[in-house]
N, C-alpha and C. Protein backbone atom coordinates (compact mmCIF):
# COMPACT_ATOMS: atom_id res chain seq x y z
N UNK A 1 0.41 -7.69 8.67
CA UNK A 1 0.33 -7.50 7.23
C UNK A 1 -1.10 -7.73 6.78
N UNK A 2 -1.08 -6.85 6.24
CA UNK A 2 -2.83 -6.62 5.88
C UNK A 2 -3.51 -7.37 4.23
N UNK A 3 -2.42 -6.56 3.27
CA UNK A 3 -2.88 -7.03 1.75
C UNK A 3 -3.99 -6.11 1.12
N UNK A 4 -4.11 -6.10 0.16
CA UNK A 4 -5.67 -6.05 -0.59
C UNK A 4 -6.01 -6.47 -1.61
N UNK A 5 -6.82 -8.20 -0.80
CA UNK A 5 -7.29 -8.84 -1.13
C UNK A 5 -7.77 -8.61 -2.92
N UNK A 6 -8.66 -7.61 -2.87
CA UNK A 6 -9.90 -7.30 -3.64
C UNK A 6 -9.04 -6.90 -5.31
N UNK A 7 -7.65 -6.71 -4.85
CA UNK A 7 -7.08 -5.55 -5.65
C UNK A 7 -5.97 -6.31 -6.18
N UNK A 8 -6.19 -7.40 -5.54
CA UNK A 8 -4.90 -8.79 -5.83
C UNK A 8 -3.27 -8.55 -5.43
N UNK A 9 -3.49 -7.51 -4.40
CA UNK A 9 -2.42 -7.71 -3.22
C UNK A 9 -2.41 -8.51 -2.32
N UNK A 10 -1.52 -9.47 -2.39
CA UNK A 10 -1.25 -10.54 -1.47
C UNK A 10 -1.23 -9.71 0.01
N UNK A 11 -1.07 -10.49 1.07
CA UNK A 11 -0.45 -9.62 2.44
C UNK A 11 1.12 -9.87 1.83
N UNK A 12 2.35 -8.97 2.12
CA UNK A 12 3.18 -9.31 2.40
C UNK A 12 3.62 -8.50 1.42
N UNK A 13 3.21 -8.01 0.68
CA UNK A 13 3.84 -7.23 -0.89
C UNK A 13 4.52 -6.22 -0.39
N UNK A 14 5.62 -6.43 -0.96
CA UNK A 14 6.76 -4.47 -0.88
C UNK A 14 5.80 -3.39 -1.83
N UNK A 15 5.78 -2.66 -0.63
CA UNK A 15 5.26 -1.64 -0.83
C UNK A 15 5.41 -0.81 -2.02
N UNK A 16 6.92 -1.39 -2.91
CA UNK A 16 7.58 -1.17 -3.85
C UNK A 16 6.62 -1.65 -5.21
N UNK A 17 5.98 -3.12 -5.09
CA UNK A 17 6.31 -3.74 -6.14
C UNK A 17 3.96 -3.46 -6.09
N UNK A 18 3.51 -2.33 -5.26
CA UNK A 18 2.26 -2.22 -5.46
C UNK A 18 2.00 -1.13 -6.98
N UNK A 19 1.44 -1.64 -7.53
CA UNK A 19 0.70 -0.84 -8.61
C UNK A 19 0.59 0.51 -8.63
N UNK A 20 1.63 1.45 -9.87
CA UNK A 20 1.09 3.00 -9.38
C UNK A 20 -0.29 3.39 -9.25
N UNK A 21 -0.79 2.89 -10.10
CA UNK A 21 -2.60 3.00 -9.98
C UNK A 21 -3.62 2.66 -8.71
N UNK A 22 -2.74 1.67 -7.88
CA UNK A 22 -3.44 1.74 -7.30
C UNK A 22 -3.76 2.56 -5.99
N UNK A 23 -4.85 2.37 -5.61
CA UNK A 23 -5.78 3.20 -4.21
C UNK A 23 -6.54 2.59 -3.51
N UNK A 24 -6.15 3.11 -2.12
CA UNK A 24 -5.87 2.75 -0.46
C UNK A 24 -7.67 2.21 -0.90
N UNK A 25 -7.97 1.15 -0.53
CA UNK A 25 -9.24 0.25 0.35
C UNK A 25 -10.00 1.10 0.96
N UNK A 26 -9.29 2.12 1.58
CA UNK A 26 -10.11 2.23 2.96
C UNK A 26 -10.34 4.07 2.70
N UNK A 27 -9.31 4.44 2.16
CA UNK A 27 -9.59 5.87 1.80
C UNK A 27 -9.16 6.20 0.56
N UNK A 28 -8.96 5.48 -0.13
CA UNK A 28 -9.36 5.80 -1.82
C UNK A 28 -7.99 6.46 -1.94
N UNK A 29 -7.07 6.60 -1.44
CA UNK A 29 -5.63 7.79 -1.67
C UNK A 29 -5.26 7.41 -2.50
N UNK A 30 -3.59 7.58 -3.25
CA UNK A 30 -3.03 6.64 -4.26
C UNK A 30 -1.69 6.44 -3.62
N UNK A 31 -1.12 5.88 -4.02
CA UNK A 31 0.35 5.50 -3.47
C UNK A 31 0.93 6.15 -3.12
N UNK A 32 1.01 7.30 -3.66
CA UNK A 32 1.59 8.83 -3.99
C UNK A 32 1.59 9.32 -2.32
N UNK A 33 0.62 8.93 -1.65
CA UNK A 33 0.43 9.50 -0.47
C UNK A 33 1.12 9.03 0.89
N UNK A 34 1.41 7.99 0.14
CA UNK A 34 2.07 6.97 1.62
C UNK A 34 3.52 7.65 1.57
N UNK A 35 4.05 6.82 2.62
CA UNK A 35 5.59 6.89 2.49
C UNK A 35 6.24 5.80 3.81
N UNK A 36 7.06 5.49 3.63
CA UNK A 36 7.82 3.98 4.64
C UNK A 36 9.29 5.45 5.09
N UNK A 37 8.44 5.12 6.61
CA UNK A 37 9.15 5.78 7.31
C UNK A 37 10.78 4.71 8.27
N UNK A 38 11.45 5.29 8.42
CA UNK A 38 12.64 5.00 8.60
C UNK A 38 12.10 3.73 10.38
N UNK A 39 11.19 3.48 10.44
CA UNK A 39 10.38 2.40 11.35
C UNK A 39 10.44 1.00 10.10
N UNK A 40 10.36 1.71 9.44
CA UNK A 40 10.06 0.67 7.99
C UNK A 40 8.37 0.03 7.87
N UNK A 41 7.27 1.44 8.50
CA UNK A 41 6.14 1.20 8.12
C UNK A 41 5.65 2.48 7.75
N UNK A 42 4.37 2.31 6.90
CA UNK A 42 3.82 2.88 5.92
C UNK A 42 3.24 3.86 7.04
N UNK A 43 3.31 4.86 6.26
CA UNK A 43 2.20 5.95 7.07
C UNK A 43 1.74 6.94 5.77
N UNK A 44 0.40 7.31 6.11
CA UNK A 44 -0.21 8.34 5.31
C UNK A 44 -0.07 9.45 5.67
């Protein structure tokens, strides 16, 4: 579990309860882009 820090995501946050506004650290995406695959992890 990663978090973002900067963005005042704890590690551990449901992926659910992240901010529509917000965007990926690392490549700027928005939420919109992810999706929790039936593994029950995030993929872009």
């Amino acid at each position: 579990m990663i978090g973002d820090v900067d963005n005042s995501i704890p590690p551990g946050t449901p992926f659910g309860q992240i901010p529509p506004g917000w965007r990926c650290p690392k490549c700027g995406s928005t939420k919109e882009f992810f999706k929790i695959e039936d593994d029950g992890k995030i993929h872009f």
